[in-house]
Protein backbone atom coordinates (compact mmCIF):
# COMPACT_ATOMS: atom_id res chain seq x y z
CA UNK A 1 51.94 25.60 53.08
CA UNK A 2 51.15 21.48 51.87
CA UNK A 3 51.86 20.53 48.95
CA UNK A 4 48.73 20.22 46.73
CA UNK A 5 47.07 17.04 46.74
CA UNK A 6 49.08 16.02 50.12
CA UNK A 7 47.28 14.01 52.98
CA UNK A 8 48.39 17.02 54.37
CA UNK A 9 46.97 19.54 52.22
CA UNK A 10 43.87 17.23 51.82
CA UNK A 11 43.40 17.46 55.63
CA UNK A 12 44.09 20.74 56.14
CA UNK A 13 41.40 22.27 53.61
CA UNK A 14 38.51 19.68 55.01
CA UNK A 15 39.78 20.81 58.23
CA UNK A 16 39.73 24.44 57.87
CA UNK A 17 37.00 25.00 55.28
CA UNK A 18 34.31 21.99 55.41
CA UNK A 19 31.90 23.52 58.31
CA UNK A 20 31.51 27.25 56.47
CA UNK A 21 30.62 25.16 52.77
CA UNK A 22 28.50 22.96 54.23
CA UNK A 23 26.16 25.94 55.75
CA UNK A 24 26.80 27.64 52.74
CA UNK A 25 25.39 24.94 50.42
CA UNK A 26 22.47 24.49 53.27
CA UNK A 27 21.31 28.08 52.26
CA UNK A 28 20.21 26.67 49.01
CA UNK A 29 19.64 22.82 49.91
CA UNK A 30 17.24 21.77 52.47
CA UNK A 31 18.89 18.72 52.82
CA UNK A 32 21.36 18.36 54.83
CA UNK A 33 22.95 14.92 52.75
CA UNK A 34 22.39 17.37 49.17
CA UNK A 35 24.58 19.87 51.21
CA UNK A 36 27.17 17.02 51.69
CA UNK A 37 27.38 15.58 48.67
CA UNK A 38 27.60 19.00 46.88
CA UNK A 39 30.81 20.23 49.52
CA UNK A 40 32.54 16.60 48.64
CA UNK A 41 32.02 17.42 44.78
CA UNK A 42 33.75 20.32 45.33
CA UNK A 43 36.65 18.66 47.49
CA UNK A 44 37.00 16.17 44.73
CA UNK A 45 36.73 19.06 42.01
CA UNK A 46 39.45 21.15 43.64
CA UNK A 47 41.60 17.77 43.79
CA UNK A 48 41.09 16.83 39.96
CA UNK A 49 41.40 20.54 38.78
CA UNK A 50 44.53 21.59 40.87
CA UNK A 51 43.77 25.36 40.22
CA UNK A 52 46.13 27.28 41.19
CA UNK A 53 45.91 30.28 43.88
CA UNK A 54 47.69 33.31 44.68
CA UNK A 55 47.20 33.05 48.52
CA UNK A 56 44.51 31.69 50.95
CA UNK A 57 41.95 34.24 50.44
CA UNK A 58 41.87 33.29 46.76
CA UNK A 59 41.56 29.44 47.86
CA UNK A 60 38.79 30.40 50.05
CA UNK A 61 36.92 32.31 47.63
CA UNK A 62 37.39 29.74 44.82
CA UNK A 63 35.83 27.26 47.47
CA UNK A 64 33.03 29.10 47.94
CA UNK A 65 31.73 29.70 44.81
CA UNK A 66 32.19 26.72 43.97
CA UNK A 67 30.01 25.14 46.45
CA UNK A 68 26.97 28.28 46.21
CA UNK A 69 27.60 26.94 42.42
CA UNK A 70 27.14 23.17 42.82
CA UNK A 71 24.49 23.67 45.10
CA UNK A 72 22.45 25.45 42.73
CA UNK A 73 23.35 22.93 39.76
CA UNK A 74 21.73 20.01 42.84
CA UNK A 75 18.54 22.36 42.97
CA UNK A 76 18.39 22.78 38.98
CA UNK A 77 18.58 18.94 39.01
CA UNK A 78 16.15 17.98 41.54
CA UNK A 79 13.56 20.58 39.92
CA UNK A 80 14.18 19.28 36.22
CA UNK A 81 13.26 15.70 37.77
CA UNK A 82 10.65 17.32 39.69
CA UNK A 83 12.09 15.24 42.82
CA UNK A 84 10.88 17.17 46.17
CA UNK A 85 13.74 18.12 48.47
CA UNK A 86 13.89 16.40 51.78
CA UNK A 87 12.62 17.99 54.75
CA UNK A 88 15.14 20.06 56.44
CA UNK A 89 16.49 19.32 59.57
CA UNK A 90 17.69 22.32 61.77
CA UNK A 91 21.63 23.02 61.48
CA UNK A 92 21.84 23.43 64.84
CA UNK A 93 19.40 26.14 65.85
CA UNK A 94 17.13 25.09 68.61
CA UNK A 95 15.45 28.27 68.27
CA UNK A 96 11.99 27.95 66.37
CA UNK A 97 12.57 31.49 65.14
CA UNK A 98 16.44 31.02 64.44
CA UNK A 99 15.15 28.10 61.96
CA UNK A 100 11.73 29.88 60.55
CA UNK A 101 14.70 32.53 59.44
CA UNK A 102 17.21 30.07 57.88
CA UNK A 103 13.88 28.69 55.54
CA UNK A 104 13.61 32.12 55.02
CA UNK A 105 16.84 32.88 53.56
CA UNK A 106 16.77 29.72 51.57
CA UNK A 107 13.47 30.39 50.12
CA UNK A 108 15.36 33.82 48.63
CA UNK A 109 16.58 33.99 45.04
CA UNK A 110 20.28 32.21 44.73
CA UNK A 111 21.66 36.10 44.37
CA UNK A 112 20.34 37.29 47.43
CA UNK A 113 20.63 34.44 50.04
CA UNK A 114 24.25 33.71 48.82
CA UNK A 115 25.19 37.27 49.96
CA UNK A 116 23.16 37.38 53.07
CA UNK A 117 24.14 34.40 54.28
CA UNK A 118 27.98 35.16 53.52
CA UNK A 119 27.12 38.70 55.74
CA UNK A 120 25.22 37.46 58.25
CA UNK A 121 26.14 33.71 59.00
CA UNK A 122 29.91 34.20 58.29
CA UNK A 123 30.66 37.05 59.17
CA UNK A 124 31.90 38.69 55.79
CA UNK A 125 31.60 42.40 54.88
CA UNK A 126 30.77 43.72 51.73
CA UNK A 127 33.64 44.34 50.04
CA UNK A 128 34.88 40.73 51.33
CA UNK A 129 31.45 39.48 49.66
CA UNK A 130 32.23 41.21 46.48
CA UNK A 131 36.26 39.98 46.26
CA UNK A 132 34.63 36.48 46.80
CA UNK A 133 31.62 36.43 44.52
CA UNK A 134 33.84 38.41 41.74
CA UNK A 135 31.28 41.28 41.99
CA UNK A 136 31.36 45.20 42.21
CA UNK A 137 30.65 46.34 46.21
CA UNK A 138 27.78 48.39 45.13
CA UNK A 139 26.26 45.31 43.53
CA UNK A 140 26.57 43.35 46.95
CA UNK A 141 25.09 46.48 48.68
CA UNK A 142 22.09 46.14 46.42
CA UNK A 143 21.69 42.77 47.17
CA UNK A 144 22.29 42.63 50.56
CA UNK A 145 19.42 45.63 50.44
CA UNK A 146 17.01 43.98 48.09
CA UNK A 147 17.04 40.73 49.97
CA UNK A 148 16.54 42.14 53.26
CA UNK A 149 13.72 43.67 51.68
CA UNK A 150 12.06 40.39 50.36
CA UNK A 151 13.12 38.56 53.84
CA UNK A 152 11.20 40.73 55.14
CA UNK A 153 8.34 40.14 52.81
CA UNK A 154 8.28 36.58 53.40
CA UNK A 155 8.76 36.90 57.10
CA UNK A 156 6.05 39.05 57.55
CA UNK A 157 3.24 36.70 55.23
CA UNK A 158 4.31 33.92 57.42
């Protein structure tokens, strides 16, 4: 493993983890230059902080919170100022349905779209979700089940 704070290490965490925070942060951000700017903040706030971490797992899951975090804190902001958010452009679904589905998620509560879209769009299972989020597995399983329940709500008024 780098050395923290390395070109190496620097490299090797955009690298490896920059693609899964920035569609993490774009399930709460419609925009995809909010989304951006809140996975740099959390580059630069892992760089400044230097936490420390057991192994890669615990890396991961310290990277990802801290993005569904910041990305809520950009949302707070822009709703205090009562600044619209840009329009959303499509990630890279050319599917009309595959994007109607994405709003969907978004428009969900921060508790229930963070663990959908960790189960869903990466690939994470619940007790993965619940090591990540610092949650009980039974508490994932209720929101994984309570937000399917609203997505389906909102999918079904549209």
């Amino acid at each position: 493993m780098c050395s923290f704070g390395t070109d190496e290490y620097i490299g090797r965490i955009v690298a490896e983890y920059s693609n899964t925070l920035l569609r993490i942060a774009m399930t709460r951000l419609s925009s995809p230059a909010d989304a951006e700017d809140a996975v740099q903040e959390v580059f630069l706030r892992l760089l400044t902080a230097r936490p420390h971490f057991r192994d890669g797992e615990h890396e991961k899951a310290w990277l990802i919170r801290a993005t569904i975090h910041r990305a809520v804190d950009i949302c707070r902001s822009r709703e205090r100022q009562n600044l619209p958010l840009e329009e959303a452009e499509t990630l890279s679904a050319t599917d009309e349905g595959s994007s109607e589905l994405l709003s969907a998620v978004q428009a969900l509560p921060e508790k229930y779209s963070s663990v959908i879209h960790l189960y869903y769009y990466e690939g994470y299972s619940i007790q993965e979700i619940a090591k990540t989020l610092g949650l009980p597995s039974p508490t994932v399983g209720t929101r994984l089940s309570r937000g399917r329940e609203r997505l389906k709500k909102l999918l079904k008024e549209d």
